[in-house]
Protein backbone atom coordinates (compact mmCIF):
# COMPACT_ATOMS: atom_id res chain seq x y z
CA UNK A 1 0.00 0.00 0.00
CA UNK A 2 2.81 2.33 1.12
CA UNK A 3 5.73 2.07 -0.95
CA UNK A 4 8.78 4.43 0.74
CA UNK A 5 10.67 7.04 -1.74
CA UNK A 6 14.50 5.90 -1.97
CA UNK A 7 15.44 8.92 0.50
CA UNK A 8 14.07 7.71 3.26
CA UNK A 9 17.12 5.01 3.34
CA UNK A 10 14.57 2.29 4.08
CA UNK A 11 15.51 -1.16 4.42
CA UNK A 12 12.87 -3.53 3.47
CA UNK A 13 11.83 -6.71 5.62
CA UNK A 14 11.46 -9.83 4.80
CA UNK A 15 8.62 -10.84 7.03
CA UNK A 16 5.89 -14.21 7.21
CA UNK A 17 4.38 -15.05 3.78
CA UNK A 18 0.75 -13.84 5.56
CA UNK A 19 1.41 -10.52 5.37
CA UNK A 20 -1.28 -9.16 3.19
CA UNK A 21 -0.28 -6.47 0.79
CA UNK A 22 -2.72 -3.90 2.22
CA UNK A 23 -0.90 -4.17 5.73
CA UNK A 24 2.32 -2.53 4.83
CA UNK A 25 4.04 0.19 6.29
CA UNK A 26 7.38 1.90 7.07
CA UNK A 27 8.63 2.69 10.06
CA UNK A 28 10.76 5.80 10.91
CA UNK A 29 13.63 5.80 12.95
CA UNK A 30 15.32 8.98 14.66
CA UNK A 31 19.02 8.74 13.26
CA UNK A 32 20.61 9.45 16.34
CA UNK A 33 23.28 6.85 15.59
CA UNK A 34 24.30 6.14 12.20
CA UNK A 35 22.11 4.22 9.89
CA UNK A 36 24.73 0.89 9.58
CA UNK A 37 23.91 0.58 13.32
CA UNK A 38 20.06 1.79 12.90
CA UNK A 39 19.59 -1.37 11.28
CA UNK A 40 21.22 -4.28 13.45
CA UNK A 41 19.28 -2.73 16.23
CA UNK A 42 16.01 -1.81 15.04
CA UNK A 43 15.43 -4.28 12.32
CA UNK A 44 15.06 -7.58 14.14
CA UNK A 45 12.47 -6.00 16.73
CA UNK A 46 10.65 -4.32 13.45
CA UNK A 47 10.99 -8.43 11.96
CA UNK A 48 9.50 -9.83 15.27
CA UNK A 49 6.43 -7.48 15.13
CA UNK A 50 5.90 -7.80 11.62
CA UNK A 51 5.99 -11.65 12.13
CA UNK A 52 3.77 -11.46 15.26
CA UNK A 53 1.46 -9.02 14.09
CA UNK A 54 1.00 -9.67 10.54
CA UNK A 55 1.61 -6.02 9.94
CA UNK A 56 4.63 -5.53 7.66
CA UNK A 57 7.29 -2.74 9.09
CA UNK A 58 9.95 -1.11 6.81
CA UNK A 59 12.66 0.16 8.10
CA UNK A 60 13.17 3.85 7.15
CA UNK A 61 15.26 6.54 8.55
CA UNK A 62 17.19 9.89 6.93
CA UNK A 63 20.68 10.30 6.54
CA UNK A 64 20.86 12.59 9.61
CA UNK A 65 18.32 14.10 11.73
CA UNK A 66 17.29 17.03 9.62
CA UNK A 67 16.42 14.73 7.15
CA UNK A 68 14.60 12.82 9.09
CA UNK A 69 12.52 16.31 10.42
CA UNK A 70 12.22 17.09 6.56
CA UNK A 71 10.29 13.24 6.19
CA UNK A 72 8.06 14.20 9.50
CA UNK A 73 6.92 17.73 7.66
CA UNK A 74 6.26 16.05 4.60
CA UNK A 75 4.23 13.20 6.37
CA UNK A 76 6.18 10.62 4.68
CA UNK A 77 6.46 7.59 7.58
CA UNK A 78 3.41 5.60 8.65
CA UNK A 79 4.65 4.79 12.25
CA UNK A 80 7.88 6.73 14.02
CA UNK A 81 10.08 6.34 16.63
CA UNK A 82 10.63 10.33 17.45
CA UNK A 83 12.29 12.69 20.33
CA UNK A 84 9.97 14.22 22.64
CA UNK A 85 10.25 17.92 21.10
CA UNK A 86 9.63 16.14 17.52
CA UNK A 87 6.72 14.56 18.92
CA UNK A 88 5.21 17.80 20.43
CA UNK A 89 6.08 19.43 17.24
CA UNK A 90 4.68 17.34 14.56
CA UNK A 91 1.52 15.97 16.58
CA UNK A 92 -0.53 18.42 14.99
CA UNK A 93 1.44 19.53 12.25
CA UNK A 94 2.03 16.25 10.52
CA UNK A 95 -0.79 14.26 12.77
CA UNK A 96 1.22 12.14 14.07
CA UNK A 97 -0.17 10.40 17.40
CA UNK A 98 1.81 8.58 20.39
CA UNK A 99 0.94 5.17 21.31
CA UNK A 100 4.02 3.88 23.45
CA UNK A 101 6.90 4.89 24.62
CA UNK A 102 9.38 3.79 27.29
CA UNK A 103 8.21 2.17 30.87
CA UNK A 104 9.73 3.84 33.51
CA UNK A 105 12.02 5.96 31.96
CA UNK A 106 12.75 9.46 32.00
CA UNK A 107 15.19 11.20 29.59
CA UNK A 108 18.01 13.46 30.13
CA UNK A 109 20.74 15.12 28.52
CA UNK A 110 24.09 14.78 28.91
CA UNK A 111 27.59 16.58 28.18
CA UNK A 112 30.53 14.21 27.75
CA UNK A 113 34.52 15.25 27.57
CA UNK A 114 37.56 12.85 26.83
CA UNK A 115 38.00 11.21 29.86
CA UNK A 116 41.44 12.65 30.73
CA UNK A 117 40.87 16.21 30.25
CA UNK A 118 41.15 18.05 33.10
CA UNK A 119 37.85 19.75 32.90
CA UNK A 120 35.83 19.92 36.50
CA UNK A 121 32.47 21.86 35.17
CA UNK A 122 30.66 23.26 32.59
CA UNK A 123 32.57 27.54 33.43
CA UNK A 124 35.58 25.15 31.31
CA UNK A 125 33.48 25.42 28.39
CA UNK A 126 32.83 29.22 27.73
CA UNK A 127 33.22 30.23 24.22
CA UNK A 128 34.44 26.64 23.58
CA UNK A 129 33.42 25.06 20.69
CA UNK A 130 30.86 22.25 21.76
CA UNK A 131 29.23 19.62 19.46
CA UNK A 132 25.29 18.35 19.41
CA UNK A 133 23.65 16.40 16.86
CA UNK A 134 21.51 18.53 15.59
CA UNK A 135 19.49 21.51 16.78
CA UNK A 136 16.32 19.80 17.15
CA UNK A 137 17.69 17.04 19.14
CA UNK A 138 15.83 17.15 22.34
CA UNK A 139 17.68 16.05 25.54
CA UNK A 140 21.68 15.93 23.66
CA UNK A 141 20.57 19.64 21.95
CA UNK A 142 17.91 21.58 23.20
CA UNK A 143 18.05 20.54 27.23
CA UNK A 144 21.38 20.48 27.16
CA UNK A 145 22.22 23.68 25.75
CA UNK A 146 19.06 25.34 28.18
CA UNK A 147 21.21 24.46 30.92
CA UNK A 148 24.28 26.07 29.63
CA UNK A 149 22.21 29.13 28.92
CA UNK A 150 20.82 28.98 32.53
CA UNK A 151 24.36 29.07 33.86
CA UNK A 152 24.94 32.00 31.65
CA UNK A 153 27.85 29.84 29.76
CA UNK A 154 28.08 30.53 25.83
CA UNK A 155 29.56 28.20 23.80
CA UNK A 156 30.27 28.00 20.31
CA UNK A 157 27.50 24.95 18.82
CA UNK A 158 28.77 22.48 16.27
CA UNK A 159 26.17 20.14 14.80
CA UNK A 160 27.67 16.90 13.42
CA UNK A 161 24.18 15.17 12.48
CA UNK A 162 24.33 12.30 15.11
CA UNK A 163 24.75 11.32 18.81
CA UNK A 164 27.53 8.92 17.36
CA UNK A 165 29.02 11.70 15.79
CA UNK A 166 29.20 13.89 18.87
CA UNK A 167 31.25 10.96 20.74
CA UNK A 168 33.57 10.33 17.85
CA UNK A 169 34.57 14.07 17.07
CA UNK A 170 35.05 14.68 21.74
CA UNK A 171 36.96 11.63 21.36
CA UNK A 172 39.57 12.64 18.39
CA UNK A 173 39.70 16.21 20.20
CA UNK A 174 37.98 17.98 17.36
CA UNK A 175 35.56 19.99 20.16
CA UNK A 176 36.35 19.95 23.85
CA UNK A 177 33.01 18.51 24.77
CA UNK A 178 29.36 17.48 23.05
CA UNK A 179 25.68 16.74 23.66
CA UNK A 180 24.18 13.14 24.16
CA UNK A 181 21.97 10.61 26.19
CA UNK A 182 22.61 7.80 28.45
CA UNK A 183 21.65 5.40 25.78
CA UNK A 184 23.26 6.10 22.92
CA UNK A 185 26.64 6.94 25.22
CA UNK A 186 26.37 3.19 27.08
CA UNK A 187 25.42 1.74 23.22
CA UNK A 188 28.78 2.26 22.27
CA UNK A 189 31.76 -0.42 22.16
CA UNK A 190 32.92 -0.41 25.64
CA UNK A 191 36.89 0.35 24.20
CA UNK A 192 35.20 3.78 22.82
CA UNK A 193 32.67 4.37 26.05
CA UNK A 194 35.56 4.51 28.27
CA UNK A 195 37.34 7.08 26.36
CA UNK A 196 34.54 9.56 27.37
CA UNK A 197 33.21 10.65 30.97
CA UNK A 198 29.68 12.96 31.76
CA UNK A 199 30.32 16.02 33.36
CA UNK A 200 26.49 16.85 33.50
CA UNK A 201 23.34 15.50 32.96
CA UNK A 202 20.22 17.51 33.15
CA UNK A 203 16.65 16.71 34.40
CA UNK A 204 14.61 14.28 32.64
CA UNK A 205 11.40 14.18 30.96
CA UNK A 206 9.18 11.69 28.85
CA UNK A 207 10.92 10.07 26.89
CA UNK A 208 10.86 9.44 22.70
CA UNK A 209 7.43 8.60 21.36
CA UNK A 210 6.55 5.73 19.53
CA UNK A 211 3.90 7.33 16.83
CA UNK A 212 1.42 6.45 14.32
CA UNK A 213 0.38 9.12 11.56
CA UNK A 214 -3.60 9.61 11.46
CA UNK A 215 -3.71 7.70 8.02
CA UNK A 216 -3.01 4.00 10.32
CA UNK A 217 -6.31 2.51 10.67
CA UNK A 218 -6.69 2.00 14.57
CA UNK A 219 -6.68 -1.49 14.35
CA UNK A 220 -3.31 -1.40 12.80
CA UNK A 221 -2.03 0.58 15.38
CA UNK A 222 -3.55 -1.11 18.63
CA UNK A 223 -1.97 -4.45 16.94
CA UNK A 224 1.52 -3.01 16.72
CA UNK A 225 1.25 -1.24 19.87
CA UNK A 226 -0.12 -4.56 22.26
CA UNK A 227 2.89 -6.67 20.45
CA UNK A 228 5.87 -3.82 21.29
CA UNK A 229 4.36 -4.01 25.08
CA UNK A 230 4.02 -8.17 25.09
CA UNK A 231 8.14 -7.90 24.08
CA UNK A 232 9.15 -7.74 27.94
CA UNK A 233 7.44 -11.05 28.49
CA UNK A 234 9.80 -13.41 26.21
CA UNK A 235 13.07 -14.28 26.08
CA UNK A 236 13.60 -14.13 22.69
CA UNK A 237 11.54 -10.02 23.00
CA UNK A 238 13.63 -9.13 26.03
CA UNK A 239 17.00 -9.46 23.57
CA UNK A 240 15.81 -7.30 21.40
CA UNK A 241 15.00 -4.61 24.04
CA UNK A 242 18.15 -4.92 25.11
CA UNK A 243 19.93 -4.66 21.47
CA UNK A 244 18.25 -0.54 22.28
CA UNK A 245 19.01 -0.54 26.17
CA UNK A 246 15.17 -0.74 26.49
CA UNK A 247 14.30 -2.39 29.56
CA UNK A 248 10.32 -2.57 28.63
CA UNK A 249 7.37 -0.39 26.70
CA UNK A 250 3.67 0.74 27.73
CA UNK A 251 1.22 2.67 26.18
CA UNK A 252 1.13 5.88 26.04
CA UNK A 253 -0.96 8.85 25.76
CA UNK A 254 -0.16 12.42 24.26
CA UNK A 255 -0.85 13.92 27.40
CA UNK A 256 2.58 12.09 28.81
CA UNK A 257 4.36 14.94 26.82
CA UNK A 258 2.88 17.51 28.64
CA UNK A 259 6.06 18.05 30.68
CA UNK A 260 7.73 18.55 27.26
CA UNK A 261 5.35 21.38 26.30
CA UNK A 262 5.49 23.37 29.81
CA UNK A 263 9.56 23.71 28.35
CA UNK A 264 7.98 25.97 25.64
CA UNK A 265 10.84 24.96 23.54
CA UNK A 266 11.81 27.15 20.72
């Protein structure tokens, strides 16, 4: 039903032969890591539902995270995995609609260094060149940088289009310090992790939605939705939470994201 323009760098599934040709959608992604890794992580949990479901997921993504804004605006993905100021963003301007997210789990921001440099707060960074993903990026970008601003610190912003990106260019000594997450930081290989240490971490807030655009019959939806929460209760499903550091998923409701809003977020 949906086929998936070539720039949305979606990978296709190969899912159970009952998948009826009506019942197929693509799934976006938020590229905070790059897409290589996107795919060994996110495309055997997309494979399980598909399989469990009968609902045929695409993998689909953008090439960095204004991309993948630019797909939101232009409506392009049937379900989403977005950040929290996406989601409060393109709920009504793209009509997209949360209907899980993660249990238990707040996000926050983080700033990361090399782990040797002798830096003991964030005063070390003013009118330092600092990288974040991308300016939309909610808890590595826009919480992150809040903070700084709160503390009256300016520094100089470098977007390098993904979390992974952030660690890599801190970790060569391109910029003294960048933006990021607990997840994406502890998804690393443990030989790059330790190169890096957090110097601050901010508040945290509801987490990325899991979203459905308007066009998703219900009954699609409620299917993918009762399968991501049944994940926690299988061996084989618990695996592939943990290929995302996701410990388990619930439904959600847009009023969840109301701590997001009360941010006013520019």
């Amino acid at each position: 039903m949906k086929t998936a323009p070539l720039y949305l760098c979606c990978i296709y599934l190969l899912t159970s032969s009952t998948v009826l040709a009506d019942e197929n959608y693509n799934f976006g992604i938020v590229p905070q890591q790059v897409t290589s890794k996107l795919i060994k992580i996110w495309q055997p949990l997309l494979q399980h539902i598909s399989i469990k479901t009968g609902v045929k997921l695409n993998f689909a993504t953008g090439n960095n995270i204004p991309a993948f804004e630019r797909n939101l605006e232009n409506e392009l993905y049937d379900f989403s995995y977005m950040n929290p100021y996406h989601y409060v963003k393109y709920e009504k301007l793209s009509h997209y609609r949360a209907f899980a997210k993660e249990a238990n789990k707040k996000i926050q921001g983080i700033i990361v260094i090399r782990k040797n440099d002798p830096i003991k707060n964030l005063q070390f960074l003013s009118l330092k060149k600092v990288s974040f993903p991308s300016p939309k990026a909610f808890a590595a970008t826009l919480l992150t940088q809040a903070e700084l601003i709160k503390k009256n610190i300016k520094v100089m912003p470098i977007y390098v289009g993904s979390h992974d990106s952030v660690y890599f260019h801190v970790i060569q000594g391109n910029y003294l310090a960048g933006g990021g997450v607990p997840r994406t930081l502890n998804a690393l290989q443990p030989e790059i992790r330790k190169q890096l240490k957090i110097i601050y971490t901010t508040n945290g807030y509801t987490p990325h939605a899991f979203t459905a655009h308007s066009r998703v019959p219900k009954n699609i939806v409620d299917k993918v939705r009762v399968a991501l929460e049944q994940l926690s209760f299988s061996n084989e499903g618990r695996l592939l939470l943990n290929k995302l550091n996701f410990k388990k998923l619930q439904s959600a409701n847009d009023s969840d994201w109301n701590d997001v809003r009360r941010l006013n977020l520019k």
